[in-house]
Protein backbone atom coordinates (compact mmCIF):
# COMPACT_ATOMS: atom_id res chain seq x y z
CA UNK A 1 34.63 48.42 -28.04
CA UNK A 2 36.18 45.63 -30.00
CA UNK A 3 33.92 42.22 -29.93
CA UNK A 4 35.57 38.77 -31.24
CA UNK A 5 34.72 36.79 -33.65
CA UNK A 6 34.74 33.45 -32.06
CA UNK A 7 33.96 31.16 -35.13
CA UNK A 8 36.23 28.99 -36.84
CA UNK A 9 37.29 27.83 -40.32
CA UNK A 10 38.78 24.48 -41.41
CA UNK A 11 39.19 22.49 -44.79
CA UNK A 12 40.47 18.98 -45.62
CA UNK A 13 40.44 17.29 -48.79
CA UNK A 14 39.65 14.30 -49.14
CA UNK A 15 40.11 11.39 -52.26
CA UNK A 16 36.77 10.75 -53.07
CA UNK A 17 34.39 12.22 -55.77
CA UNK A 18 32.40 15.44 -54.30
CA UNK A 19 29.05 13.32 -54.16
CA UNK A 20 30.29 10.16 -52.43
CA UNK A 21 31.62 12.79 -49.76
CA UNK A 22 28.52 14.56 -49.88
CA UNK A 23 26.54 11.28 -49.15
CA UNK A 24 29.33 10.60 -46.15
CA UNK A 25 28.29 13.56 -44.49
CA UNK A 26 24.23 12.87 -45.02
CA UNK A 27 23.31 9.32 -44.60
CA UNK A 28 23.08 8.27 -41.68
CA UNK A 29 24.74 4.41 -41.71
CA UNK A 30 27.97 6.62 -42.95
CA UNK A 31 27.66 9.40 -40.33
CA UNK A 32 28.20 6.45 -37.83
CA UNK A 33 31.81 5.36 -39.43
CA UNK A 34 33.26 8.70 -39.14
CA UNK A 35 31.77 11.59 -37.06
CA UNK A 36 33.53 10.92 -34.02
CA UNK A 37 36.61 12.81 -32.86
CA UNK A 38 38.80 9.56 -31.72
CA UNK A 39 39.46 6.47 -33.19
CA UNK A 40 38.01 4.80 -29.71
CA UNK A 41 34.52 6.92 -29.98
CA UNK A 42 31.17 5.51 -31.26
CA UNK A 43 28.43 7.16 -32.78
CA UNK A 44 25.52 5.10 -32.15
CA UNK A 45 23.19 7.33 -33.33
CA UNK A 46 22.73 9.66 -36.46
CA UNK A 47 19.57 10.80 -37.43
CA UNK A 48 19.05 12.99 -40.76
CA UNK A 49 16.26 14.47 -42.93
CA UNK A 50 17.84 15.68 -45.07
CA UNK A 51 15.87 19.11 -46.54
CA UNK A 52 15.43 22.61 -45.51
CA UNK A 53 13.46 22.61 -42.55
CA UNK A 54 14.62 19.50 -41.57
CA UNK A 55 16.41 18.14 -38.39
CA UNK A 56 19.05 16.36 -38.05
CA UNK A 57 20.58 14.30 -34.46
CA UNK A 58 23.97 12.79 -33.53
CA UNK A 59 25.11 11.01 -30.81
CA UNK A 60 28.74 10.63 -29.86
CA UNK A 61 30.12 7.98 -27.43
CA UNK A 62 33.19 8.60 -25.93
CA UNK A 63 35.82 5.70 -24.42
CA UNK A 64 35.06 5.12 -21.16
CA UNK A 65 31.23 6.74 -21.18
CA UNK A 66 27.74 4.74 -21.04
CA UNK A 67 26.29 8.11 -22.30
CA UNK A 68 26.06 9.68 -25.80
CA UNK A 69 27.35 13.25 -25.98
CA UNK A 70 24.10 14.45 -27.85
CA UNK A 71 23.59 17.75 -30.85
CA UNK A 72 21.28 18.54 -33.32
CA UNK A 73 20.02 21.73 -35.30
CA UNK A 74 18.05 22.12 -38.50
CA UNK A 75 19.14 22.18 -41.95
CA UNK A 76 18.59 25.74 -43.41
CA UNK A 77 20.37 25.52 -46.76
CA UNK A 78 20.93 22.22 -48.68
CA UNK A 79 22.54 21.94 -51.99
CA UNK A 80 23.54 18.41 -53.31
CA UNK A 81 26.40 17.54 -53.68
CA UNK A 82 27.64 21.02 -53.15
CA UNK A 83 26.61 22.93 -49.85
CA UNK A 84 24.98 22.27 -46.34
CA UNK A 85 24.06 24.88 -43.80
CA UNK A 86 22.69 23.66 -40.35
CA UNK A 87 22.18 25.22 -37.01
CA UNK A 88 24.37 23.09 -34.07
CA UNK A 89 22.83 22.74 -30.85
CA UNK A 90 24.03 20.70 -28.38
CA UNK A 91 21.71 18.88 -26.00
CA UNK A 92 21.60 19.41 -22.27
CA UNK A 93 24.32 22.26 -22.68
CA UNK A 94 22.54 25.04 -20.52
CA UNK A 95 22.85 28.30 -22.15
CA UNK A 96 25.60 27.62 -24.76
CA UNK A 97 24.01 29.47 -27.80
CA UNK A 98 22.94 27.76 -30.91
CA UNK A 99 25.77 27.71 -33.81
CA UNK A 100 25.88 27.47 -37.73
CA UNK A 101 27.71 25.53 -39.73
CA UNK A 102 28.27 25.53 -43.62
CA UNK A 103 29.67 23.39 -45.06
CA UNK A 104 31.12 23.65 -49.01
CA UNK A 105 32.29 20.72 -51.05
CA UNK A 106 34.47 21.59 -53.50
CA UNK A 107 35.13 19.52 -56.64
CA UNK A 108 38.44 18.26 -57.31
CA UNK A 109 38.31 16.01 -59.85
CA UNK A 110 38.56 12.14 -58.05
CA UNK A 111 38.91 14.44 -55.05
CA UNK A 112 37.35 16.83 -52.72
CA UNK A 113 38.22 19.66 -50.82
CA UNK A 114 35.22 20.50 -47.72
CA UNK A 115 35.48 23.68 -46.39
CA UNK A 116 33.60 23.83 -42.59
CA UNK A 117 33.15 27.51 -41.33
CA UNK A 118 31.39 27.05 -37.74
CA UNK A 119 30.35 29.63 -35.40
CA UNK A 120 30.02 31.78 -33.95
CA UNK A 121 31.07 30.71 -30.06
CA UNK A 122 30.81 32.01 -27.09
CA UNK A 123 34.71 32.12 -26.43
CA UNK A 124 37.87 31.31 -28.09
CA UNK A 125 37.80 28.09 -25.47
CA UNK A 126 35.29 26.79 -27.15
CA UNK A 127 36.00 27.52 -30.34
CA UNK A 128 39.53 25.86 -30.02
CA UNK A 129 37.56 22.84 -28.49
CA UNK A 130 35.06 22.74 -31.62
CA UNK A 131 38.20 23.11 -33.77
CA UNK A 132 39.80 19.96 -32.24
CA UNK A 133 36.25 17.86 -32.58
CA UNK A 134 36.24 18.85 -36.32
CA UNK A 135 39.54 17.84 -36.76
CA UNK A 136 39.39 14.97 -35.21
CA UNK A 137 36.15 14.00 -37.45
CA UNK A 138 38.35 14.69 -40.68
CA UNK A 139 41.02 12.35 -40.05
CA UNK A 140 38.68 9.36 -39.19
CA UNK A 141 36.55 10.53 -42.79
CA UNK A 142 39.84 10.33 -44.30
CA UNK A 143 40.49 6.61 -43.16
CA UNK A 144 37.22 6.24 -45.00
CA UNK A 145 38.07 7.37 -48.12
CA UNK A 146 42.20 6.42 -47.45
CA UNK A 147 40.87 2.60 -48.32
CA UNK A 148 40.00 0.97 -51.80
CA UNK A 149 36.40 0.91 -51.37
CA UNK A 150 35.37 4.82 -50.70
């Protein structure tokens, strides 16, 4: 009996030295400009200590909601400016299964490729609905890094 592999694997780059995009994803007052999937979403709160063994917690606001959508996991691997591993969990979601994501940053010169492999899922539902959060995230790190002062 076949079993599927419900993870996922994206990659943007972005024009911005590897460690300023590095720092983007792992400091917290930068985490709040871009990890939202919308233009119109918030992220009032990012929380990040940032070493193996440590936690991490974001909270995403969506138009029209009071409520932060909260995750948060543990960083297992960390590798400035070049890798992050972290287990996802998101808060209140019953018995969705905790998920990994790594995340490479490739060096491109004045630019950046990040590679996100997430997973693995519990269907191809919510994979496709993870997929759509990440890129959603990308394009509002890209407006970022899209202006003069990245």
């Amino acid at each position: 009996m076949a079993t599927e592999n419900y993870s996922l694997k994206i990659s943007r780059t972005f024009q911005a030295p590897r460690s300023r995009v590095f720092e983007a994803w792992t400091n917290p007052a930068d985490l709040k400009n871009w990890w939202h999937m919308s233009a119109d979403a918030t992220t009032p709160i990012a929380e990040v200590d940032l070493r193996v063994g440590g936690h991490y917690r974001l909270g995403m606001t969506l138009p029209g909601s009071a409520e932060a959508i909260m995750l948060g996991g543990e960083f297992l691997r960390v590798e400035p400016p070049e890798l992050l591993e972290y287990t996802w969990a998101w808060e209140n979601a019953g018995d969705e299964p905790e998920s990994t994501v790594l995340v490479e940053f490739k060096d491109l010169g004045q630019s950046t490729e990040v590679v996100i492999t997430h997973g693995v899922f519990v269907s191809e539902q919510r994979k496709q609905e993870h997929l759509s959060g990440w890129q959603g995230c990308m394009d509002q790190l890209d407006k970022i890094f899209a202006g003069a002062n990245a």
